[in-house]
N, C-alpha and C. Protein backbone atom coordinates (compact mmCIF):
# COMPACT_ATOMS: atom_id res chain seq x y z
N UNK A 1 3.86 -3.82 3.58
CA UNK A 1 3.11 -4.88 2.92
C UNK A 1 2.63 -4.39 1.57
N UNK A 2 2.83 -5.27 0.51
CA UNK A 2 2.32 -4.90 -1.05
C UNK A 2 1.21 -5.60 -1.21
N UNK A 3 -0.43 -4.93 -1.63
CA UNK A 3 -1.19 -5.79 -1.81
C UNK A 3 -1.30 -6.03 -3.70
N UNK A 4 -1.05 -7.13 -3.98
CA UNK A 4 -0.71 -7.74 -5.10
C UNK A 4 -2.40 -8.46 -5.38
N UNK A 5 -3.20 -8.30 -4.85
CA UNK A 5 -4.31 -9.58 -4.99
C UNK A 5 -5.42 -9.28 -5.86
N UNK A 6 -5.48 -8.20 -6.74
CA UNK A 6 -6.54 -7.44 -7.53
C UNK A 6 -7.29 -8.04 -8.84
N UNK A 7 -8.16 -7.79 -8.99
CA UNK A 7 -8.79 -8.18 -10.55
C UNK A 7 -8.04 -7.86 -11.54
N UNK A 8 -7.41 -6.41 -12.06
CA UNK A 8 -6.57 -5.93 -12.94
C UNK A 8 -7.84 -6.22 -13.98
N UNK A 9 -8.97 -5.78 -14.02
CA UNK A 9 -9.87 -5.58 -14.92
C UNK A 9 -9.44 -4.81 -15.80
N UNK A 10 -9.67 -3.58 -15.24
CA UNK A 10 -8.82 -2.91 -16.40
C UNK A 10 -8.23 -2.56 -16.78
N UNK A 11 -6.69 -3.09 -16.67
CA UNK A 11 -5.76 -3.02 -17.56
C UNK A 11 -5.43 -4.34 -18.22
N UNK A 12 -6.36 -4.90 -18.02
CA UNK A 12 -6.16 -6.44 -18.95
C UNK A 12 -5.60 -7.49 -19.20
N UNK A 13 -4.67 -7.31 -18.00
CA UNK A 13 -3.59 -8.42 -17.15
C UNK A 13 -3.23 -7.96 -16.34
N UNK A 14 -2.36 -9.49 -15.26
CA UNK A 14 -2.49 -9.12 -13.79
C UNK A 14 -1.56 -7.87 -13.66
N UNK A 15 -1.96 -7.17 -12.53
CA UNK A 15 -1.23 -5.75 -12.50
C UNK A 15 0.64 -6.81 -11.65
N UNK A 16 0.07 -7.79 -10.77
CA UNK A 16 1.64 -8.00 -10.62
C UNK A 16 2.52 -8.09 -11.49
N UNK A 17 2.86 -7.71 -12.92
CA UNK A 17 3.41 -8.36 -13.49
C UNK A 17 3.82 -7.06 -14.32
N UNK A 18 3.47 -5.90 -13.79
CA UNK A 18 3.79 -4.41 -14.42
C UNK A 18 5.19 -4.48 -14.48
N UNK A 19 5.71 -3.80 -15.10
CA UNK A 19 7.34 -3.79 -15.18
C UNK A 19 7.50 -2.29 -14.91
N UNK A 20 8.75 -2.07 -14.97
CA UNK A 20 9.86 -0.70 -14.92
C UNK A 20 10.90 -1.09 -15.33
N UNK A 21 11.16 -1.04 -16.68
CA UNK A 21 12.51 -1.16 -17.88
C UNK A 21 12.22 -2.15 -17.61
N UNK A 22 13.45 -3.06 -17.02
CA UNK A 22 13.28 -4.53 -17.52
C UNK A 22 13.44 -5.27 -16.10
N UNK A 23 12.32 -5.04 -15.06
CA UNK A 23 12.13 -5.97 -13.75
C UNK A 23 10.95 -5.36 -13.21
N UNK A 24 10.63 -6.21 -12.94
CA UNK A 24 8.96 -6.27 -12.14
C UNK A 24 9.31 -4.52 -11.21
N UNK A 25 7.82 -4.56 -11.49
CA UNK A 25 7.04 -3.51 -10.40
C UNK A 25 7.69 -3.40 -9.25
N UNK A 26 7.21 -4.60 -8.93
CA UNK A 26 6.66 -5.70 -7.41
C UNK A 26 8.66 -5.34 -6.98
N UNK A 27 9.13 -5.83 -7.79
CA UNK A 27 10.57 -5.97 -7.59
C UNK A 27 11.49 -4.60 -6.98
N UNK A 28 11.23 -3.44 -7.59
CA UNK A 28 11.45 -2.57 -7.51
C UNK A 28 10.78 -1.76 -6.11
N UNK A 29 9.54 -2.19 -5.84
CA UNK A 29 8.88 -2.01 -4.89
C UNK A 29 9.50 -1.87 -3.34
N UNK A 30 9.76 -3.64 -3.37
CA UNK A 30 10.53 -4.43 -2.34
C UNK A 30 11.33 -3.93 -2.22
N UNK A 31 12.85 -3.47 -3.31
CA UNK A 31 14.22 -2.58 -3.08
C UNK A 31 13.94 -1.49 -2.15
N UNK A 32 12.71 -0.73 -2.80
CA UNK A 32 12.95 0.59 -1.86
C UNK A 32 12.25 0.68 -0.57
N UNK A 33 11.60 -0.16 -0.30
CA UNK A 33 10.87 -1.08 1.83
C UNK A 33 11.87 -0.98 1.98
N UNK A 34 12.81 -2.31 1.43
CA UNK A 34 13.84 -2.99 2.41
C UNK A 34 14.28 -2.00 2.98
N UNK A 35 14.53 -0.79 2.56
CA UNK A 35 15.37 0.33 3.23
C UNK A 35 14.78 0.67 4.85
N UNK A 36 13.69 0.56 4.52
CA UNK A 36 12.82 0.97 6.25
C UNK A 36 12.32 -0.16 6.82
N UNK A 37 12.36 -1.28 6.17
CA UNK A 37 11.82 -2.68 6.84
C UNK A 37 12.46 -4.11 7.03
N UNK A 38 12.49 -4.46 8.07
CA UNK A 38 13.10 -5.72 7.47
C UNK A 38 12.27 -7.37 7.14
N UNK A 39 11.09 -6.45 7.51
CA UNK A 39 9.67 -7.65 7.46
C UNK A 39 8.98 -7.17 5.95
N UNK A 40 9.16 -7.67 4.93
CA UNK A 40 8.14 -7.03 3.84
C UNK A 40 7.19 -8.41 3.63
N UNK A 41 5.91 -8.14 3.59
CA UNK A 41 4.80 -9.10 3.27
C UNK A 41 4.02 -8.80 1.53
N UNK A 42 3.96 -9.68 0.82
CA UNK A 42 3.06 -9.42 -0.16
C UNK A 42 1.73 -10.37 0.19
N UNK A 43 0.51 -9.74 -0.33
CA UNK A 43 -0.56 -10.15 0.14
C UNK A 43 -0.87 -10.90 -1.32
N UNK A 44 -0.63 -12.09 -1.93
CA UNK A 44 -1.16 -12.06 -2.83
C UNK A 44 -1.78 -13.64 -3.38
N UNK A 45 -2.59 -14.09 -4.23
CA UNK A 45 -3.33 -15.26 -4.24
C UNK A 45 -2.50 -16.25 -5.37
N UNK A 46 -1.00 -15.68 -5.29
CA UNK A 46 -0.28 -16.69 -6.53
C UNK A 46 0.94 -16.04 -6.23
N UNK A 47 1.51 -17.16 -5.40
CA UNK A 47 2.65 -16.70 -4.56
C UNK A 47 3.97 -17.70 -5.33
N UNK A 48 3.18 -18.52 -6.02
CA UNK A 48 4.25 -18.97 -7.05
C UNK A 48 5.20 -17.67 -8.09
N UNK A 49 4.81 -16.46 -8.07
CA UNK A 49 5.14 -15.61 -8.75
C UNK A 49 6.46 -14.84 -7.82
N UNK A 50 6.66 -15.50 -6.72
CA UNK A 50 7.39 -14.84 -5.83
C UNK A 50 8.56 -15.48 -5.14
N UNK A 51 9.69 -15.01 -5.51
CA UNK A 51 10.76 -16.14 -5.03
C UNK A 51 11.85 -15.07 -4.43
N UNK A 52 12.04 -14.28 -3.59
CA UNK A 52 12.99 -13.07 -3.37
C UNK A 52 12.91 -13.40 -2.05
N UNK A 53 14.26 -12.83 -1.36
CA UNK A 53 14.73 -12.98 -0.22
C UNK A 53 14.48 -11.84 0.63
N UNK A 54 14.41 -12.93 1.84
CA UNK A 54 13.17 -11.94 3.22
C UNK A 54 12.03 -11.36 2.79
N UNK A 55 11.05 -12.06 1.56
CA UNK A 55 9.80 -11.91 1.32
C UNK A 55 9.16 -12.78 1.54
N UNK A 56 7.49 -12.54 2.33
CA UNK A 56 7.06 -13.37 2.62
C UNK A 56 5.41 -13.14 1.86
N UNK A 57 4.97 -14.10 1.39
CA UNK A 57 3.82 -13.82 0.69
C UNK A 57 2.98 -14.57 1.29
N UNK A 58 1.70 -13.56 1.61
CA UNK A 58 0.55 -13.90 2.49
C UNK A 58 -1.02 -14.29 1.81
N UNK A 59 -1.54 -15.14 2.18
CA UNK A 59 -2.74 -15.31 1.60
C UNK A 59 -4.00 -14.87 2.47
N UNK A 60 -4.95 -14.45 2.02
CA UNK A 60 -5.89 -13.39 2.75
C UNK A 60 -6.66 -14.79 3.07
N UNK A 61 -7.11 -14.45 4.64
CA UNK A 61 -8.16 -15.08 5.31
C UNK A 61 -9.77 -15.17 5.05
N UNK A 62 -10.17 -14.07 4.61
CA UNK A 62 -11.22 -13.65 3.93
C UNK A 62 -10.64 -13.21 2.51
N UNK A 63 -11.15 -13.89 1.83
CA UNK A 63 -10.66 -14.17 0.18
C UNK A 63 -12.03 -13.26 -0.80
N UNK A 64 -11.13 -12.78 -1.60
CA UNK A 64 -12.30 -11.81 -2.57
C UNK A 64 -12.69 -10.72 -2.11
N UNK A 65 -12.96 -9.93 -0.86
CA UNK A 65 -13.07 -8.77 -0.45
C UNK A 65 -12.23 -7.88 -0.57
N UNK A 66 -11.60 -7.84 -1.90
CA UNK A 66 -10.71 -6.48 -1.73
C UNK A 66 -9.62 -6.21 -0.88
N UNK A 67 -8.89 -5.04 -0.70
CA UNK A 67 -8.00 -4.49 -0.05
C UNK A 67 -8.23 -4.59 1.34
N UNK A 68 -9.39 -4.44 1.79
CA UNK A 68 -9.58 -4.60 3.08
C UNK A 68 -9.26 -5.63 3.78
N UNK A 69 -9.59 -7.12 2.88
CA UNK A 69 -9.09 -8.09 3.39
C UNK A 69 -7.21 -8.87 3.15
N UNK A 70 -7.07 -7.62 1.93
CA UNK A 70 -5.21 -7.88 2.41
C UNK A 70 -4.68 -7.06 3.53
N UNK A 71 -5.92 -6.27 3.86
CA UNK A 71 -4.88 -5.13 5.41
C UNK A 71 -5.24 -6.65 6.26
N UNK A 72 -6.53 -7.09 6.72
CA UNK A 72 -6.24 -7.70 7.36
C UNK A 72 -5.35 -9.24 7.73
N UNK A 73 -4.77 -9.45 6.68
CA UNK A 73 -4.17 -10.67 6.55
C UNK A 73 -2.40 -10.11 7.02
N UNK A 74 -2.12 -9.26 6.49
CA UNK A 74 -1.16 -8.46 6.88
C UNK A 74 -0.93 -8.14 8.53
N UNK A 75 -2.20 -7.44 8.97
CA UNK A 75 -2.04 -7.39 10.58
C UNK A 75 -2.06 -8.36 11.06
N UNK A 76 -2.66 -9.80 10.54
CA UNK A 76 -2.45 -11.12 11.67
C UNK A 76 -0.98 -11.39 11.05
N UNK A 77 -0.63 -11.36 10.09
CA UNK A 77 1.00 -11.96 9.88
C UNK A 77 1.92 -11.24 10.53
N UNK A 78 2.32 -10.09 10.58
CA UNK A 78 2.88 -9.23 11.19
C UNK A 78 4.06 -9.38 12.16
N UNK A 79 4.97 -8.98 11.39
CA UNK A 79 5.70 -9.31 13.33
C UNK A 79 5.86 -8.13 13.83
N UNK A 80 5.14 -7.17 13.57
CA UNK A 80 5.04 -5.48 14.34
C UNK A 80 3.82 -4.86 14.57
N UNK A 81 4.15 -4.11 15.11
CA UNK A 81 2.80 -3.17 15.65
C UNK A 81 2.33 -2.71 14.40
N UNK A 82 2.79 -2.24 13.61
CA UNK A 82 2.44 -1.49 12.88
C UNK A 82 3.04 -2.07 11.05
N UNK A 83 1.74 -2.00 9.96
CA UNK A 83 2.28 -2.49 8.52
C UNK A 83 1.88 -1.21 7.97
N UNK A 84 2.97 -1.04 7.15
CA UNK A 84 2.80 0.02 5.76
C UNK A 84 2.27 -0.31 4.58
N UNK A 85 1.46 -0.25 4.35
CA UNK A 85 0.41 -0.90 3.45
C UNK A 85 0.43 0.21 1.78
N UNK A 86 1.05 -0.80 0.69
CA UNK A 86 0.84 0.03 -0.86
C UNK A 86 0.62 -1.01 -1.42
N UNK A 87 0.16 -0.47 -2.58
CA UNK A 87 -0.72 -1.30 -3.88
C UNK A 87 0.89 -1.97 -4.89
N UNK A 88 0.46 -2.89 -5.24
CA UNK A 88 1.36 -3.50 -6.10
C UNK A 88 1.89 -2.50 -7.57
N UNK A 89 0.18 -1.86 -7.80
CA UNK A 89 0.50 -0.82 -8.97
C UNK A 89 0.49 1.03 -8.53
N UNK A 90 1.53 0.99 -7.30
CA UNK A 90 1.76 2.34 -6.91
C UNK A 90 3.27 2.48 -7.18
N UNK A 91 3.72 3.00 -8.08
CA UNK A 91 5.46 3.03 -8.36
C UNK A 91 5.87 4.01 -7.86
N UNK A 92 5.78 4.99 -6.90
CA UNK A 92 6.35 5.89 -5.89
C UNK A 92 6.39 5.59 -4.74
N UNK A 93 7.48 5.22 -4.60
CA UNK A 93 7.61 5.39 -2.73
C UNK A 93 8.43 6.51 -2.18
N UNK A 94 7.44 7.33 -0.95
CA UNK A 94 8.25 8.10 -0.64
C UNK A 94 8.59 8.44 1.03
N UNK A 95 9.71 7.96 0.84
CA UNK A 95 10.57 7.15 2.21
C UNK A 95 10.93 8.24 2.98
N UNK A 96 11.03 9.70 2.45
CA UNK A 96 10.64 10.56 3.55
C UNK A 96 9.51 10.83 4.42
N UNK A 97 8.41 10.86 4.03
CA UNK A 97 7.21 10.55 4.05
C UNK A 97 7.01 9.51 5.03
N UNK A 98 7.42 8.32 4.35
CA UNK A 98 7.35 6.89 5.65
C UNK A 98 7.96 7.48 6.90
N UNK A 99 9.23 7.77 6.75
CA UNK A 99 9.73 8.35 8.14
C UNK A 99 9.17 9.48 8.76
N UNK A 100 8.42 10.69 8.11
CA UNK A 100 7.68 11.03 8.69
C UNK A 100 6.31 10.49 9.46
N UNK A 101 5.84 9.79 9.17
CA UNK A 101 4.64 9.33 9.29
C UNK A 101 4.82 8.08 10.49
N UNK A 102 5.72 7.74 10.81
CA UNK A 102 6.67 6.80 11.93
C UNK A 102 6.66 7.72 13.24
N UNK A 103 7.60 8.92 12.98
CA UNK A 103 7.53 9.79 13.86
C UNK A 103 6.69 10.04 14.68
N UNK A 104 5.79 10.78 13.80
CA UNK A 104 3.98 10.93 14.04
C UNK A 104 3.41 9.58 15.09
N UNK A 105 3.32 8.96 14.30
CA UNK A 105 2.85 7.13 15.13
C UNK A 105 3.11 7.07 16.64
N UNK A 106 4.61 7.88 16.80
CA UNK A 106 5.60 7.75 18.16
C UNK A 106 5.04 8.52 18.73
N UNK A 107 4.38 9.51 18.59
CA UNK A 107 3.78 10.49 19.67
C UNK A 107 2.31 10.01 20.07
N UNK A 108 1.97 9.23 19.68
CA UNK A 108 0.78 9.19 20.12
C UNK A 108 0.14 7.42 20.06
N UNK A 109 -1.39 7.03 20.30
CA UNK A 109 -1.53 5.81 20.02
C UNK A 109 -3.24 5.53 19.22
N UNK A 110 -2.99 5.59 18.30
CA UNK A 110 -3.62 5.09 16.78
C UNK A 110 -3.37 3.35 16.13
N UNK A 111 -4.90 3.87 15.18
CA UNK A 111 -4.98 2.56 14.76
C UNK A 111 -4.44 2.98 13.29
N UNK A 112 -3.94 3.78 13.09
CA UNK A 112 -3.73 3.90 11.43
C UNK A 112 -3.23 5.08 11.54
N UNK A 113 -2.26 5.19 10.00
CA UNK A 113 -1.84 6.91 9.85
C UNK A 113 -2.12 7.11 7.96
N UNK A 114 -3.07 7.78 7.89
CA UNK A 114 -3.82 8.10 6.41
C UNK A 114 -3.41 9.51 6.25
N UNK A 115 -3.17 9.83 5.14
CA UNK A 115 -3.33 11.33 4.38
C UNK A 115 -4.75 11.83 3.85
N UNK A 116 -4.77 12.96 4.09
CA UNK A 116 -6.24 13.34 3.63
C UNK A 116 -5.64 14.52 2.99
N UNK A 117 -6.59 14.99 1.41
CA UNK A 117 -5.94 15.23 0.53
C UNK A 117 -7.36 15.73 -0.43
N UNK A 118 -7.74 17.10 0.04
CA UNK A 118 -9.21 17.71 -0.13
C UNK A 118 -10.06 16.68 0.15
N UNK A 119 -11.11 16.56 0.00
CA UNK A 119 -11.99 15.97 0.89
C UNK A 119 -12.14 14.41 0.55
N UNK A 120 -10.56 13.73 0.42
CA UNK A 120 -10.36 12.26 0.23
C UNK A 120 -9.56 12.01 1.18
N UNK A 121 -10.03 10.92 1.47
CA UNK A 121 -8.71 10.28 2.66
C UNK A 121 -7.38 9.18 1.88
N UNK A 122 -6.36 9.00 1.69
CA UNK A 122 -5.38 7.97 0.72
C UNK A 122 -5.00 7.12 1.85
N UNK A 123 -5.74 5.67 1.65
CA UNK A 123 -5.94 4.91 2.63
C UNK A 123 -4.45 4.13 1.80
N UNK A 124 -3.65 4.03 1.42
CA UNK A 124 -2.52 3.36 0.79
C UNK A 124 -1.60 4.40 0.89
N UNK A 125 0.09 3.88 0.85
CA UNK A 125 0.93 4.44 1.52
C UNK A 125 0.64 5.18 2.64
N UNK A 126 0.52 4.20 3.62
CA UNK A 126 -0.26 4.54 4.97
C UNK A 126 0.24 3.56 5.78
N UNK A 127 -0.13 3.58 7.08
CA UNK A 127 0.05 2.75 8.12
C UNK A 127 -1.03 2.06 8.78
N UNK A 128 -1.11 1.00 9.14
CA UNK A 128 -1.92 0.65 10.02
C UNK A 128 -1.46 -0.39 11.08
N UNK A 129 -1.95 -0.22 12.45
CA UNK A 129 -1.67 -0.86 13.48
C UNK A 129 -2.35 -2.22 13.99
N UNK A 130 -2.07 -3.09 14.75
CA UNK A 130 -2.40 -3.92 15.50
C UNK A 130 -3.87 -3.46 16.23
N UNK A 131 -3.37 -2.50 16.62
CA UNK A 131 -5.03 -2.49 17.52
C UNK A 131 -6.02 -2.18 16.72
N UNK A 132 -5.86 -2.12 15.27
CA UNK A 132 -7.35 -1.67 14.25
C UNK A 132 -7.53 -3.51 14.08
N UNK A 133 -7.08 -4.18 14.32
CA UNK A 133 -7.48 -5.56 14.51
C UNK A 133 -9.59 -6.04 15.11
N UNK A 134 -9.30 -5.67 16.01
CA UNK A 134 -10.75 -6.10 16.42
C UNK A 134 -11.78 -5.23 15.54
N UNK A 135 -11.73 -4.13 15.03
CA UNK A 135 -12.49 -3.04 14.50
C UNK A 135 -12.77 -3.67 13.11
N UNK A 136 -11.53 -4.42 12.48
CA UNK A 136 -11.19 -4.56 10.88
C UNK A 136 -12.24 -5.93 10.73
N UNK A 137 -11.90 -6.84 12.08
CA UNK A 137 -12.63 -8.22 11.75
C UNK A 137 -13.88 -8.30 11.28
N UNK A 138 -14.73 -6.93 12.22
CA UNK A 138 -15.84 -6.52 12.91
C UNK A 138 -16.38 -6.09 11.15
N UNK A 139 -15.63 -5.04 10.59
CA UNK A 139 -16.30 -4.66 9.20
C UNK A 139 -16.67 -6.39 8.19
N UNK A 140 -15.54 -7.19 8.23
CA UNK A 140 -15.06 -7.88 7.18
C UNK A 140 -16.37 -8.70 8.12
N UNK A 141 -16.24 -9.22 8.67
CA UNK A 141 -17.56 -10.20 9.39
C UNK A 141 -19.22 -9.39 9.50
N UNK A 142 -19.44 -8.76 8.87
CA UNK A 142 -20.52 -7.47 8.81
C UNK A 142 -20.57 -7.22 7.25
N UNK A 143 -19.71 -7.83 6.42
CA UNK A 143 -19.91 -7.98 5.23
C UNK A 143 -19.55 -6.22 4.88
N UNK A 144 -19.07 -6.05 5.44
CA UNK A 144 -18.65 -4.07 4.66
C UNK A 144 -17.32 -4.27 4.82
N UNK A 145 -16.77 -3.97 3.42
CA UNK A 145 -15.41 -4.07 2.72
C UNK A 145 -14.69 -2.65 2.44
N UNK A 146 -15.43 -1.87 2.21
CA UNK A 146 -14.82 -0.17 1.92
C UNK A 146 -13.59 0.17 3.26
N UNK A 147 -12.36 0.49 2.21
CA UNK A 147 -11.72 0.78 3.47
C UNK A 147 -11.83 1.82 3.83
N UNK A 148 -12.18 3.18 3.29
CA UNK A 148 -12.50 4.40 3.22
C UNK A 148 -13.69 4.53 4.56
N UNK A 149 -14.19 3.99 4.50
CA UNK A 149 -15.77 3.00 5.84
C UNK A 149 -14.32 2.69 6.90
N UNK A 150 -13.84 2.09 7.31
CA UNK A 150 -13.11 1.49 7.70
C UNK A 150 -12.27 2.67 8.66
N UNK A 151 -11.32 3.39 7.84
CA UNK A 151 -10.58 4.36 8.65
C UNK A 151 -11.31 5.67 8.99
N UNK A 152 -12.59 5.74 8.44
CA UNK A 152 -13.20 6.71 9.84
C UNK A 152 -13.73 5.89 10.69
N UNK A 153 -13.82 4.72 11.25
CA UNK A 153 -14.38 4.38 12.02
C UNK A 153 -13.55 4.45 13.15
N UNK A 154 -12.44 3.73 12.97
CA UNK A 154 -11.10 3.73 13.77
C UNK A 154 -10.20 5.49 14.52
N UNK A 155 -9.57 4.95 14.97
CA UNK A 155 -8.62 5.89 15.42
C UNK A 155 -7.52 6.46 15.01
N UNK A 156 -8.29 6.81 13.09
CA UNK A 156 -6.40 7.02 12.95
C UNK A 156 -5.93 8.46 12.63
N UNK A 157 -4.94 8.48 12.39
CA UNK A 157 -4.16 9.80 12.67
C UNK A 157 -4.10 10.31 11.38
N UNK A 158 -4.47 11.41 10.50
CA UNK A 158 -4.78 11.59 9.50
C UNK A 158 -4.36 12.94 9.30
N UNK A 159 -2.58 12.93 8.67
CA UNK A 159 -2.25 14.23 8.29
C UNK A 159 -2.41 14.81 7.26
N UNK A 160 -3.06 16.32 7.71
CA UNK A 160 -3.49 17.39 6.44
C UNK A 160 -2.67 17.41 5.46
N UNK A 161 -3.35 17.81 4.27
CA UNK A 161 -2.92 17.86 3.11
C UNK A 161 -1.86 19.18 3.51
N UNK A 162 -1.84 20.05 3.97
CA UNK A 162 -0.94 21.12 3.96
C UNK A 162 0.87 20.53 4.65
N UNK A 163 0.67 19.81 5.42
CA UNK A 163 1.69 19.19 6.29
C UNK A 163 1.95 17.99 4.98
N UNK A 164 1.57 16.80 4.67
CA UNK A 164 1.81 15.91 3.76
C UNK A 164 2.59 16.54 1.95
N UNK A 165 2.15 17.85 2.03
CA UNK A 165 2.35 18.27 0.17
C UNK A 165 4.15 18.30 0.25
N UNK A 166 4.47 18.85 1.77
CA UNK A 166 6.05 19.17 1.69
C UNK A 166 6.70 18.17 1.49
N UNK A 167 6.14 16.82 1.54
CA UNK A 167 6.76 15.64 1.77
C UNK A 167 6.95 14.56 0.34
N UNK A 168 5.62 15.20 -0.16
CA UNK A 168 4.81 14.44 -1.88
C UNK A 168 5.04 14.87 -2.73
N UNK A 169 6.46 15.35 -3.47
CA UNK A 169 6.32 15.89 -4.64
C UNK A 169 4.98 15.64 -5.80
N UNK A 170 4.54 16.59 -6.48
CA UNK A 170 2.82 16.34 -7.42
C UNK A 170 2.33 15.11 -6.95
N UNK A 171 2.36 14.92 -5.62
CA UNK A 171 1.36 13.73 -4.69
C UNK A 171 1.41 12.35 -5.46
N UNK A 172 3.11 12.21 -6.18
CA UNK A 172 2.65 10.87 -6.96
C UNK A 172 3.09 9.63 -6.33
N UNK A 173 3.24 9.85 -4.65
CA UNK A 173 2.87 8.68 -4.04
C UNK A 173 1.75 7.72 -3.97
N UNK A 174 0.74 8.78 -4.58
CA UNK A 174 -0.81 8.48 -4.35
C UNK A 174 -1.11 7.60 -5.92
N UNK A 175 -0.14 7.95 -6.79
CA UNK A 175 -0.78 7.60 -8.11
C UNK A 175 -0.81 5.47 -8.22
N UNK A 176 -1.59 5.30 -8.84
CA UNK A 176 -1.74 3.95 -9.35
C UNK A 176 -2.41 3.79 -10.99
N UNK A 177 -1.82 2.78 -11.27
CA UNK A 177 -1.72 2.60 -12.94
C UNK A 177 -2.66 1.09 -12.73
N UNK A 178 -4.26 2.16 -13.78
CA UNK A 178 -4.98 0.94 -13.89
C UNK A 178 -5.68 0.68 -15.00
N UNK A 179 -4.87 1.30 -15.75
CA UNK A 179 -5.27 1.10 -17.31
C UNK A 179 -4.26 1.33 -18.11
N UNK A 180 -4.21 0.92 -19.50
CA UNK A 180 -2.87 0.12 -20.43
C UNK A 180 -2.12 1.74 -20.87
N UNK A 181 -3.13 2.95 -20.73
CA UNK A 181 -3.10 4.35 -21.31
C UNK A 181 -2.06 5.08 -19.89
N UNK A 182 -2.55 4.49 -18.43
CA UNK A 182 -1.52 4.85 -17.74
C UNK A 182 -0.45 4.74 -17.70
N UNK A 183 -0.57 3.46 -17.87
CA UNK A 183 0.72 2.56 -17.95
C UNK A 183 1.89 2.65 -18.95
N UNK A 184 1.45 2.58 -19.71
CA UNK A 184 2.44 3.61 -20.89
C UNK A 184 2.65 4.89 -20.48
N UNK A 185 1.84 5.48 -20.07
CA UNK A 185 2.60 6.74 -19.51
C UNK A 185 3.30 7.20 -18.58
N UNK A 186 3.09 6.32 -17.67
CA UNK A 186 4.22 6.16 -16.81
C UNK A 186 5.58 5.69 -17.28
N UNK A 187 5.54 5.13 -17.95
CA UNK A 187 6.60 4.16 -18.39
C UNK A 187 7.34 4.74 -19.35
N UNK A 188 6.82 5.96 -19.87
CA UNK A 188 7.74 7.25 -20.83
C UNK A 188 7.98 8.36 -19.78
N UNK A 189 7.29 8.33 -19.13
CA UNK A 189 8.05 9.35 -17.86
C UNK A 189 9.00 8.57 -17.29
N UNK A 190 8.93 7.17 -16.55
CA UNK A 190 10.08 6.99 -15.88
C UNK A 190 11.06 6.86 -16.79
N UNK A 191 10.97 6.77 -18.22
CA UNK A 191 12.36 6.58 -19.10
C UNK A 191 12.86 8.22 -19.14
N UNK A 192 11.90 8.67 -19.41
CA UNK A 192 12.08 10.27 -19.38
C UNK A 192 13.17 10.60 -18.14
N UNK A 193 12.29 10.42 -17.11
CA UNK A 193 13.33 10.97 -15.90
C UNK A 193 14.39 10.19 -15.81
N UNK A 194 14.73 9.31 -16.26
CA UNK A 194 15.82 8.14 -15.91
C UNK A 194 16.98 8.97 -16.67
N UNK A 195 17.05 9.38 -18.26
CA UNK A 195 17.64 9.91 -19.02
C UNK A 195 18.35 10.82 -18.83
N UNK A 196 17.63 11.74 -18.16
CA UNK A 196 17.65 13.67 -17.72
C UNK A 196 18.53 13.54 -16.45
């Protein structure tokens, strides 16, 4: 699931609409799921922006609360146990990683699978399950939105930074572009690496 639904304060337009050379973010995004999914959801409040095949764009139940309330709109849409949850403005996906982190899921039974990463938890490019359902309603109806609040409360499975680094090249699964200074710089690196 891509949550697309943000202010984009500061970078000064909507972040859906970031590019990479010459096609959406969002677009590029979707290519590299489809590989591990065949359900991709975007969570987002202008779904007129979205016309791609086997995408389904979701509108949050609780509206304006942040990320928390696109995880939960995501777990009621769902047709699985389990959604992989990234930001619209995260341009790394890393699909070894997903399959690791699947694996993991299989051995055991959790409401989520987070990276922790010195004394932060990276609640995006992550997993979360069906059964963090009753727990998630419980925050969002209690008026507490932090998802960071959220996945310590729950049961989730949270691999060390030492086990996760082999998987993250310079951890730029984690990165997100939220200002016009990132964004350009990303955008001379990916031409950079594209070149080389």
């Amino acid at each position: 699931m891509i949550l697309a639904g943000g202010k984009s304060t500061r970078m000064g337009f909507d972040k859906q609409l970031l590019q990479i050379k010459d096609r959406l973010l969002v677009e590029h995004l979707i290519e590299v799921l489809q590989t591990r999914f065949s359900d991709i959801m975007i969570s987002s409040p202008t779904p007129e922006l979205y016309d791609v095949a086997g995408v389904r764009v979701i509108r949050d139940v609780y509206e304006g609360v942040g990320p928390l309330g696109g995880i939960h709109a995501a777990l009621r849409s769902a047709r699985s146990e389990a959604v992989f949850v990234i930001a619209c403005d995260m341009p790394h996906v890393e699909v070894p990683y997903i399959d690791y982190m699947m694996g993991e899921l299989q051995k055991g039974r959790y409401d989520a699978c987070v990276t922790r990463r010195g004394d932060h938890l990276e609640v995006f490019h992550s997993f979360f399950l069906q059964t963090a359902l009753p727990s998630l309603e419980e925050e969002l109806n209690a008026g507490r939105y932090s998802v960071q609040r959220f996945v310590k409360k729950i049961d989730a499975l949270v691999i060390p930074e030492e086990v996760a680094a082999a998987y993250l090249p310079e951890w730029r699964a984690f990165t997100n572009l939220n200002t016009p200074e990132e964004y350009a710089a990303f955008r001379a690196r990916w031409q950079s690496d594209r070149q080389s």
